[in-house]
N, C-alpha and C. Protein backbone atom coordinates (compact mmCIF):
# COMPACT_ATOMS: atom_id res chain seq x y z
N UNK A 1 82.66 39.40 127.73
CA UNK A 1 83.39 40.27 128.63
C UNK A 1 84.35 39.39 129.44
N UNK A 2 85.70 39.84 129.67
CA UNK A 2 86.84 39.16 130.02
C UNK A 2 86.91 39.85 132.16
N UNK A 3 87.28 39.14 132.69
CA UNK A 3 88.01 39.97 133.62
C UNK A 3 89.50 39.46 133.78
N UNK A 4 89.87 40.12 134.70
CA UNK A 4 91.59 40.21 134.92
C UNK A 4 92.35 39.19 134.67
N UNK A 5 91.62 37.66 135.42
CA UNK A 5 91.53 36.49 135.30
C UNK A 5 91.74 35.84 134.16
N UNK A 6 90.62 35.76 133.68
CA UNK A 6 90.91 35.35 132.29
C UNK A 6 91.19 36.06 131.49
N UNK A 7 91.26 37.39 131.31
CA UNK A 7 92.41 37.83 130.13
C UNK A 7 93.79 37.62 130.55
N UNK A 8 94.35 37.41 131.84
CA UNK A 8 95.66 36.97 132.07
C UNK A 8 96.06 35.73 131.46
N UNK A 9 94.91 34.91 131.84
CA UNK A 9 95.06 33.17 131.04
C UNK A 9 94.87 33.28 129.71
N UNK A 10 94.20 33.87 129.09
CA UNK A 10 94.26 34.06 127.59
C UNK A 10 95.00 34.14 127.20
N UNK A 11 96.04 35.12 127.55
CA UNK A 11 97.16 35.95 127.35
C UNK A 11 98.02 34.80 127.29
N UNK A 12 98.42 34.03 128.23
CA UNK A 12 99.54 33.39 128.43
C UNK A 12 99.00 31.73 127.59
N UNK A 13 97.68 31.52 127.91
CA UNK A 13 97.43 30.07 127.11
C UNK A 13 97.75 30.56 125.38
N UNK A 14 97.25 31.69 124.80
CA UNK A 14 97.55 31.81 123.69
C UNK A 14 99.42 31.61 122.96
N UNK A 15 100.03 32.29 123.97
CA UNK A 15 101.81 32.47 123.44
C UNK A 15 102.11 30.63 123.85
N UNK A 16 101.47 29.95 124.94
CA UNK A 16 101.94 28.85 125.25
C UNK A 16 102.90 28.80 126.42
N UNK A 17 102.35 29.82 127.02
CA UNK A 17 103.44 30.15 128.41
C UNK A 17 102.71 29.42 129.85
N UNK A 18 103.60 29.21 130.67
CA UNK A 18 103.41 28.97 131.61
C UNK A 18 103.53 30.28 132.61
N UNK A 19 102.41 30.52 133.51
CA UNK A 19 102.59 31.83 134.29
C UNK A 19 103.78 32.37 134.66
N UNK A 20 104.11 33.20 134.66
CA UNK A 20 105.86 33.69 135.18
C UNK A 20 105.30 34.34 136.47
N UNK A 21 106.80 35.46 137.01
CA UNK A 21 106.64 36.21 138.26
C UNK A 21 105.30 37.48 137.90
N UNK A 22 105.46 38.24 136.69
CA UNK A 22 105.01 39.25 136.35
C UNK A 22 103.42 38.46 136.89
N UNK A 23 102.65 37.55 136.21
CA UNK A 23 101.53 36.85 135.83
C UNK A 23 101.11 36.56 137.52
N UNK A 24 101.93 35.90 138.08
CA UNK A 24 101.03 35.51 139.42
C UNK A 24 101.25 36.95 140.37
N UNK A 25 101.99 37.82 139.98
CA UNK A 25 102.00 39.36 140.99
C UNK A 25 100.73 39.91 140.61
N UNK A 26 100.29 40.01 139.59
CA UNK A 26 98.98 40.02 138.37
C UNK A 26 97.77 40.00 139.07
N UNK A 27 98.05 38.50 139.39
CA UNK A 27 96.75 37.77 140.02
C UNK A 27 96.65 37.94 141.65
N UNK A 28 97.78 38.28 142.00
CA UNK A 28 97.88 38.37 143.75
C UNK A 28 97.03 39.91 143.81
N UNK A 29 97.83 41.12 142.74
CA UNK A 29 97.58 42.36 143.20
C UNK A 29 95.66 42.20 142.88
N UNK A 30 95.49 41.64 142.05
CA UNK A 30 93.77 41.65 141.55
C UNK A 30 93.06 40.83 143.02
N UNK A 31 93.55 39.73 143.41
CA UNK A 31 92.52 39.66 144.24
C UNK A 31 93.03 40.26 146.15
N UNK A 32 94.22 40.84 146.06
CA UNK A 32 94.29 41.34 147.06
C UNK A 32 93.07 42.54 147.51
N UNK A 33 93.00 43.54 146.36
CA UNK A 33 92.35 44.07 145.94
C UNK A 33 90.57 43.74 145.87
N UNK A 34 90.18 42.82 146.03
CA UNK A 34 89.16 42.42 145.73
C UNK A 34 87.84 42.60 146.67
N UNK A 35 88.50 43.26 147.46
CA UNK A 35 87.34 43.75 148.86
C UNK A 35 87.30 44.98 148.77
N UNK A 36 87.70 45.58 148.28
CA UNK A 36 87.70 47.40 147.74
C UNK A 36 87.41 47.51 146.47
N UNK A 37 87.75 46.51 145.46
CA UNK A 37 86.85 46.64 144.34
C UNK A 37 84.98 46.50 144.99
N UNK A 38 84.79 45.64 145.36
CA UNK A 38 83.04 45.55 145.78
C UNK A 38 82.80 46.38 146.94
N UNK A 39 83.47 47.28 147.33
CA UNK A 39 83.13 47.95 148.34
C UNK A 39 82.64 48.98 147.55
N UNK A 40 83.77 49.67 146.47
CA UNK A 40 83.77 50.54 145.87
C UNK A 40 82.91 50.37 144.92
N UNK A 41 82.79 49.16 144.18
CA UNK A 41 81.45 49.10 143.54
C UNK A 41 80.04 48.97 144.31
N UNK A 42 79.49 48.77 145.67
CA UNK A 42 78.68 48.57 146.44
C UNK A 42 78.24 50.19 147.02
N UNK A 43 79.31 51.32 146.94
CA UNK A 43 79.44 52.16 147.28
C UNK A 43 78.58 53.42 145.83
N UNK A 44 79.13 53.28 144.88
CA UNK A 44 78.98 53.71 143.58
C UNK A 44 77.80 53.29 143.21
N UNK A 45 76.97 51.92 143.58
CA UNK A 45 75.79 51.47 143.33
C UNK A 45 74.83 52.07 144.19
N UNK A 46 75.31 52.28 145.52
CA UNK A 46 74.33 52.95 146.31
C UNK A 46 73.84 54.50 146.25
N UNK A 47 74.85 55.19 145.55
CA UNK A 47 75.21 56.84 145.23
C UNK A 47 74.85 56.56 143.97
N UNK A 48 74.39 56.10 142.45
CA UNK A 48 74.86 56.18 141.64
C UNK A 48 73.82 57.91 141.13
N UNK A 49 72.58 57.59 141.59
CA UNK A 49 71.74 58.64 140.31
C UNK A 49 72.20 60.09 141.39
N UNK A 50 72.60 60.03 142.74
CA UNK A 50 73.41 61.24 143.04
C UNK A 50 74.86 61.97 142.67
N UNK A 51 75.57 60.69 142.05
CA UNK A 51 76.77 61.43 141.55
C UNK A 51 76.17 61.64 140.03
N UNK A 52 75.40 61.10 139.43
CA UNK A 52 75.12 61.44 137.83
C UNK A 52 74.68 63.20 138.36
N UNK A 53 73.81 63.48 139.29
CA UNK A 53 73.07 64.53 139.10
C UNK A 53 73.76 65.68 139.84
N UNK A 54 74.92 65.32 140.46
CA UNK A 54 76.17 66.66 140.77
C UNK A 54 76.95 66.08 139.87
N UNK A 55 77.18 65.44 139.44
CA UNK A 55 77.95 65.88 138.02
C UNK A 55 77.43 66.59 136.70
N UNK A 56 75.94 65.80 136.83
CA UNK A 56 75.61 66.92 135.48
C UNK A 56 75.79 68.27 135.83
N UNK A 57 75.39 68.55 137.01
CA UNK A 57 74.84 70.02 138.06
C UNK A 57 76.28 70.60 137.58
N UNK A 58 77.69 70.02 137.99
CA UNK A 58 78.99 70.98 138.36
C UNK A 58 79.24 70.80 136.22
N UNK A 59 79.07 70.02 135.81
CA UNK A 59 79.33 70.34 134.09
C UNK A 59 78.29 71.25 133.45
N UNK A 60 77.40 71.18 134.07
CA UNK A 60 76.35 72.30 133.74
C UNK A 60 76.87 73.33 133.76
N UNK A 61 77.18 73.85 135.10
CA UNK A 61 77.94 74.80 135.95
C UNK A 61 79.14 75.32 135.18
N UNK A 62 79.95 74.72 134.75
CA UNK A 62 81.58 74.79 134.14
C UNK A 62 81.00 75.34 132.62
N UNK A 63 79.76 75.07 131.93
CA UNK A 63 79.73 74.94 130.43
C UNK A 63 78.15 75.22 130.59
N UNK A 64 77.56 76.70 131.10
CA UNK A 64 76.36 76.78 130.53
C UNK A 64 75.80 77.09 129.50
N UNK A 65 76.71 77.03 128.19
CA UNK A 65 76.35 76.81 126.73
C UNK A 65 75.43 75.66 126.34
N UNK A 66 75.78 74.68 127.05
CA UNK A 66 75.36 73.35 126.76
C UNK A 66 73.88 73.06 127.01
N UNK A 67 73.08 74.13 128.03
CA UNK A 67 71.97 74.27 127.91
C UNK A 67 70.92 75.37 128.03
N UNK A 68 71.89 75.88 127.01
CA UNK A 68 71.52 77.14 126.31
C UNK A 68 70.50 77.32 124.99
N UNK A 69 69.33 77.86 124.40
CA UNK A 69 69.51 77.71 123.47
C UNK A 69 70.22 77.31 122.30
N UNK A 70 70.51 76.09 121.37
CA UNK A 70 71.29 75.81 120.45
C UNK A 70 72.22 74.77 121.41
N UNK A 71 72.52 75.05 122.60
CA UNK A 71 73.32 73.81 122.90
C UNK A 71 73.14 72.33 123.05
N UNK A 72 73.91 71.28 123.31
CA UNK A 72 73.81 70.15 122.97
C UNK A 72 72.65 69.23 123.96
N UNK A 73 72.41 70.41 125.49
CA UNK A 73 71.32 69.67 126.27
C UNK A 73 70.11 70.91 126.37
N UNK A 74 69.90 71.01 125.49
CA UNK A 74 68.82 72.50 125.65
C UNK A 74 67.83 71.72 125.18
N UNK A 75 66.64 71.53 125.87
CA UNK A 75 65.40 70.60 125.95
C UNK A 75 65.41 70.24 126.71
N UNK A 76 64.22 69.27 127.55
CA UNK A 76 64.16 68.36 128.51
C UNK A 76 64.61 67.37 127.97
N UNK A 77 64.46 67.08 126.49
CA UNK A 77 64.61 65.38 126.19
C UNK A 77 65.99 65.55 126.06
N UNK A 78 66.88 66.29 125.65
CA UNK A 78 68.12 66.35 125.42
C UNK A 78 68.96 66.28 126.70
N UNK A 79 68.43 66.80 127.59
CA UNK A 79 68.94 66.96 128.98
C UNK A 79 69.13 65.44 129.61
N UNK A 80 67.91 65.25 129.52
CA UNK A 80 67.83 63.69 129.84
C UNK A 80 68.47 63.08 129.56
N UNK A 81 68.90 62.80 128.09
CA UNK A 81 70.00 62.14 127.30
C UNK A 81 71.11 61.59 127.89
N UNK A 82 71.53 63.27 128.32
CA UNK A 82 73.34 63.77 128.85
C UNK A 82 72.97 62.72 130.04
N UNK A 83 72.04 63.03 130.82
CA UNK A 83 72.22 62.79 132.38
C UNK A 83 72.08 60.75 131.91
N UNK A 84 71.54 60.35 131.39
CA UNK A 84 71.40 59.03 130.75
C UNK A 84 72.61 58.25 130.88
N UNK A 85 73.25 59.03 129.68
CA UNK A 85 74.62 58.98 129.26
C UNK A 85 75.56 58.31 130.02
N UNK A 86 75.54 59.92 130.97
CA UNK A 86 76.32 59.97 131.94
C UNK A 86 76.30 58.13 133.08
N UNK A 87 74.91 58.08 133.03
CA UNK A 87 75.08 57.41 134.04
C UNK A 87 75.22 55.73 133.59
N UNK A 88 75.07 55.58 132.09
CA UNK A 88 75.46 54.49 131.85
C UNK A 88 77.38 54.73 131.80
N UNK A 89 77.97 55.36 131.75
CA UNK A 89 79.46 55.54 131.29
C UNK A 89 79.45 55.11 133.37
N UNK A 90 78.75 55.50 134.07
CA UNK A 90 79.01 54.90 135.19
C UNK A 90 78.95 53.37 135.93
N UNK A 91 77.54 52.94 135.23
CA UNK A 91 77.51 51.78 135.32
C UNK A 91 78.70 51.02 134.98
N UNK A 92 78.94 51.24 133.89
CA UNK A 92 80.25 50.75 132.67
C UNK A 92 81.29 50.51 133.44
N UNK A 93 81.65 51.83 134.18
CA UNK A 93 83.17 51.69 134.54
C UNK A 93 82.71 51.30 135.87
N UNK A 94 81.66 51.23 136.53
CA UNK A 94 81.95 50.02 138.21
C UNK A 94 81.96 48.62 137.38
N UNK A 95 82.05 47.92 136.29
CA UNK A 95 81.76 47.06 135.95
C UNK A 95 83.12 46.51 135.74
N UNK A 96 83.63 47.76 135.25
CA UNK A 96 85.31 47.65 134.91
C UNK A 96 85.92 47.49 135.80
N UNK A 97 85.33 48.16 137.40
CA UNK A 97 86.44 47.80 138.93
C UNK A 97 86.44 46.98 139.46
N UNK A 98 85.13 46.04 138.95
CA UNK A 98 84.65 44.97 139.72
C UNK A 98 85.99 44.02 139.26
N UNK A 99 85.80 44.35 137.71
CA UNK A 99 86.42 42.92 136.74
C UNK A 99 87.53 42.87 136.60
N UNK A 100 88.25 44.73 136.71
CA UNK A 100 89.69 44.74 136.75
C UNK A 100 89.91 44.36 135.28
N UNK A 101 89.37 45.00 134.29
CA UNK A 101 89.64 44.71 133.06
C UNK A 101 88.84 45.76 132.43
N UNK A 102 89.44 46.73 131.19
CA UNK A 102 88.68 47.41 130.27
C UNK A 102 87.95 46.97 129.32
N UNK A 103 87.76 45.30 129.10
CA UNK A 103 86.94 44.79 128.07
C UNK A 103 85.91 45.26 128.02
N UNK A 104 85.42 45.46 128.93
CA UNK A 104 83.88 45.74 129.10
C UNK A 104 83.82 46.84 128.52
N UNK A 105 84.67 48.25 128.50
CA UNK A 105 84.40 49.74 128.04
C UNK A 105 84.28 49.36 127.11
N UNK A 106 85.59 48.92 126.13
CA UNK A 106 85.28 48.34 124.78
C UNK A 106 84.47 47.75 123.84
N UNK A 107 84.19 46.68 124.64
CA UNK A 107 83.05 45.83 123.69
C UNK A 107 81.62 46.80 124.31
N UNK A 108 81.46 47.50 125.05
CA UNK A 108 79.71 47.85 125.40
C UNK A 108 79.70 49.18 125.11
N UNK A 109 80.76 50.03 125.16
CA UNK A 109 80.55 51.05 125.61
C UNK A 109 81.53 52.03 124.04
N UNK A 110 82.86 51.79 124.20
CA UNK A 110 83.71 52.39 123.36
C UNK A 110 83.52 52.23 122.21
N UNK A 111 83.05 51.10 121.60
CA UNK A 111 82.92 50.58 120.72
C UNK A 111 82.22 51.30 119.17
N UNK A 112 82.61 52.66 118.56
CA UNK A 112 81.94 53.20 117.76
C UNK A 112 80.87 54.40 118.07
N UNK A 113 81.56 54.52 119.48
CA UNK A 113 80.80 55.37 120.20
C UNK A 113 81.43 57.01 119.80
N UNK A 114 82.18 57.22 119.87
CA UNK A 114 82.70 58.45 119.06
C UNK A 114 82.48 58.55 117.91
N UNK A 115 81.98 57.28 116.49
CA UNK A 115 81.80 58.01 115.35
C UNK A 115 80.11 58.39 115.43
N UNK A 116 79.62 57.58 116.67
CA UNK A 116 77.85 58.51 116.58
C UNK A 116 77.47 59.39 116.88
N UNK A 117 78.51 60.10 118.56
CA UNK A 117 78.63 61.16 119.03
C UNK A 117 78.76 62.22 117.51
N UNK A 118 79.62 61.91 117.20
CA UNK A 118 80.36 62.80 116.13
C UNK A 118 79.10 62.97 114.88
N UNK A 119 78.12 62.25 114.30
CA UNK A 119 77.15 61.97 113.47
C UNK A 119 76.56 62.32 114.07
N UNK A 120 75.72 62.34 115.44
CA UNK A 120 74.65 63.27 115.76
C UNK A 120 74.89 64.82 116.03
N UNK A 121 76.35 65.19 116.38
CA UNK A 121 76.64 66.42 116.84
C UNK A 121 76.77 66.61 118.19
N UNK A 122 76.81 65.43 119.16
CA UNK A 122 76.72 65.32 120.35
C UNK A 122 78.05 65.68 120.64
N UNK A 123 79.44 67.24 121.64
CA UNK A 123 80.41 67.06 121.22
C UNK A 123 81.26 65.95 122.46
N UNK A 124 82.26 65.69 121.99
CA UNK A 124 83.44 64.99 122.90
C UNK A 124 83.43 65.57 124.11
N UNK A 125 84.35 66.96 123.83
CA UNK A 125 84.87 66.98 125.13
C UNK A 125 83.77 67.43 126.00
N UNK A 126 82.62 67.96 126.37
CA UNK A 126 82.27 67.59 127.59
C UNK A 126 81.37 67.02 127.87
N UNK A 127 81.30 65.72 127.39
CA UNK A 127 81.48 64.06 127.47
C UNK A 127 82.85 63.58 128.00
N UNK A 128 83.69 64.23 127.53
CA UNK A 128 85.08 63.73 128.60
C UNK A 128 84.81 64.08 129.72
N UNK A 129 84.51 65.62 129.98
CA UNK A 129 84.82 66.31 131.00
C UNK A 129 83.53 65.62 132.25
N UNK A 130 82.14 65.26 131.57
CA UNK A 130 81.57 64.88 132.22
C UNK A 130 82.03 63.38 133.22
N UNK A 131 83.07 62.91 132.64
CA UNK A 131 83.53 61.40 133.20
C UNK A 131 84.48 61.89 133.92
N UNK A 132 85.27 62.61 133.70
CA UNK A 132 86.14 63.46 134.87
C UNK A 132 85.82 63.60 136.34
N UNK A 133 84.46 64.65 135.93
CA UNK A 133 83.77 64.83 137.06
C UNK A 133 82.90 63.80 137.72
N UNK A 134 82.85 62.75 137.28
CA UNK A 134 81.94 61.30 137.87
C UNK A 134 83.15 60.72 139.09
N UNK A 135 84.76 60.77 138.01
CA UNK A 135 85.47 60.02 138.46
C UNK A 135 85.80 60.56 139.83
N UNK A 136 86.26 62.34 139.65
CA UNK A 136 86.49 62.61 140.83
C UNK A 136 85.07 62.72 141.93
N UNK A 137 84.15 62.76 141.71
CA UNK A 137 83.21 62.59 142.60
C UNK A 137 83.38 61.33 143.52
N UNK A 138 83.44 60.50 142.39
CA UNK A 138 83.69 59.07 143.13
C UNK A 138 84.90 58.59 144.38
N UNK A 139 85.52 59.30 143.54
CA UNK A 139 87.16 59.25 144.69
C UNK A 139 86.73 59.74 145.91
N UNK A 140 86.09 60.50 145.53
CA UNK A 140 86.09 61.62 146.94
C UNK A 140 84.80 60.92 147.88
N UNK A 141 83.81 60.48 147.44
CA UNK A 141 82.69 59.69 148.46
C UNK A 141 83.58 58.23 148.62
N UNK A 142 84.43 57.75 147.85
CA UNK A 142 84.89 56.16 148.74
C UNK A 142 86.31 57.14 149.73
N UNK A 143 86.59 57.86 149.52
CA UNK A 143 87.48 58.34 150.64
C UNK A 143 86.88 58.76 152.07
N UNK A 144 85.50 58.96 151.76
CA UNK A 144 84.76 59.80 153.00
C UNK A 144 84.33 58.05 153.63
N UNK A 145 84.01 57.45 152.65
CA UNK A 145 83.25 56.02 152.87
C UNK A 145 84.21 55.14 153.61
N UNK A 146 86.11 55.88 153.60
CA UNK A 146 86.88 54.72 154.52
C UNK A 146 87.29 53.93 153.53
N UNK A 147 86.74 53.72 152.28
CA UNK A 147 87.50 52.65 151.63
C UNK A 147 89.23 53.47 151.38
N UNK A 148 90.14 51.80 151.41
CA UNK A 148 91.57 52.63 151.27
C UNK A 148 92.02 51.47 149.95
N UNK A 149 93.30 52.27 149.41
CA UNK A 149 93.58 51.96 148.35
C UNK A 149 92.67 51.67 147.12
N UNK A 150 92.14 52.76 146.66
CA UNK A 150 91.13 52.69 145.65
C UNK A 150 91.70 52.96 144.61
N UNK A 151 92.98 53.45 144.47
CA UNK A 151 93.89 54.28 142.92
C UNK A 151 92.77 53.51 142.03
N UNK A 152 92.86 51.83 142.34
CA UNK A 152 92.34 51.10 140.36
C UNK A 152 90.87 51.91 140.40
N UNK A 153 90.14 52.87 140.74
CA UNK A 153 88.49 53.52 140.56
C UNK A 153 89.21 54.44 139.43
N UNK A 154 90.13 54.79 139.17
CA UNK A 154 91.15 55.84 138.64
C UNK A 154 90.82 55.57 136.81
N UNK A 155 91.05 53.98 136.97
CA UNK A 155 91.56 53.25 135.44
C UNK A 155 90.16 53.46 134.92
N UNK A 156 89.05 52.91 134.97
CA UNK A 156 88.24 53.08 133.99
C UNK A 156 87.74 54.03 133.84
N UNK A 157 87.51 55.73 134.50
CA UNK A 157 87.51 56.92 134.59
C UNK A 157 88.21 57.27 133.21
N UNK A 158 89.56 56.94 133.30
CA UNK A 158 90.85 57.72 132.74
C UNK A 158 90.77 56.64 131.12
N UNK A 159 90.40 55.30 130.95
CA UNK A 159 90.39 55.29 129.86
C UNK A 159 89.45 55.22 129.34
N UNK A 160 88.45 55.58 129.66
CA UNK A 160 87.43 56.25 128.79
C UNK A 160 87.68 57.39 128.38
N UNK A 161 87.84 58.16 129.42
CA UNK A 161 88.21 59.79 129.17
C UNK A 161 89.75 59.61 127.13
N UNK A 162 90.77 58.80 127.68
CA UNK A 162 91.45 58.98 126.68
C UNK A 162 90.97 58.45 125.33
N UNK A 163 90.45 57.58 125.38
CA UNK A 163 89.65 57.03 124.33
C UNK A 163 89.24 57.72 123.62
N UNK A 164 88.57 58.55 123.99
CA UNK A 164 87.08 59.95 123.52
C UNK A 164 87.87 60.44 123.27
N UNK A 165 88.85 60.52 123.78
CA UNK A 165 89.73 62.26 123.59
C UNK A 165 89.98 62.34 122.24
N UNK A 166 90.24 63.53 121.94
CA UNK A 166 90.86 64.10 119.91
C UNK A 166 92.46 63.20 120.36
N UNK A 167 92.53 62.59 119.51
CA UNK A 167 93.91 62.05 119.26
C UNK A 167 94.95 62.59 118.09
N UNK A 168 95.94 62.90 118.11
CA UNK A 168 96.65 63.43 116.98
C UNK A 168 97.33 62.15 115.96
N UNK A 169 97.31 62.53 114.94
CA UNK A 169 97.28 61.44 113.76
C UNK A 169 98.29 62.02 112.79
């Protein structure tokens, strides 16, 4: 797993570059940033199994097919699953705010994760929709929490969500 840091140096040791303007604005905006990333991750760690369980609650809510007879969380063990799920895709992405880098979704998380969803019958979208609702939960307790300038809580929310998403081909 890379963070901001060193995938910036990767980046530039690989072409043979010496940092430019773009590269050290890069590194200024990442650790300017760097006291609201751990706030916001310190924040998200302390809330975490309460935002999994109003988010399952409000996707429940939006889609009570899903644990309905025949739907995808109808059981206890299935239920469990979702709420599981859910809360590792959370872990995941405070991991991503900390690091300021999507490697982590990728290599742990993205990684072939839609062709198993898709092989068990587990569906996409609300698995998207469920990260939606994590993300905006989240926004909304570091806004109450005082943290300011949080937009980057935004990025690993949003590319997970596109990732998963049906893509046109």
């Amino acid at each position: 797993m890379r963070d901001a840091v060193t995938s910036l140096i990767k980046n530039y040791d690989v072409a043979g570059r010496y940092f430019d303007r773009n590269a050290i604005d890069s590194l200024k905006s990442y650790f300017e940033s760097g006291t609201a990333r751990e706030q916001a991750a310190g924040a998200i760690n302390a809330n975490a199994a309460a935002i999994v369980k109003q988010a399952g609650s409000q996707l429940f809510d939006e889609q009570p097919e899903l644990i309905r007879p025949g739907g995808n969380a109808y059981t206890t063990r299935r239920y469990a699953a979702c709420l599981r799920d859910m809360d590792y895709y959370l872990r995941y992405a405070t991991y991503a705010i900390v690091a300021g880098s999507m490697d982590v979704l990728d290599e742990r998380v993205l990684q072939g994760l839609r062709e198993t969803y898709n092989s068990l019958g587990v569906p996409i979208g609300p698995t998207v929709r469920g990260i939606q609702i994590m993300k905006d939960i989240v926004k909304q307790q570091l806004a109450e929490a005082g943290v300011s300038g949080a937009s980057f809580v935004d990025e690993p929310f949003d590319y997970m969500t596109r990732e998963l998403s049906e893509k046109d081909i």
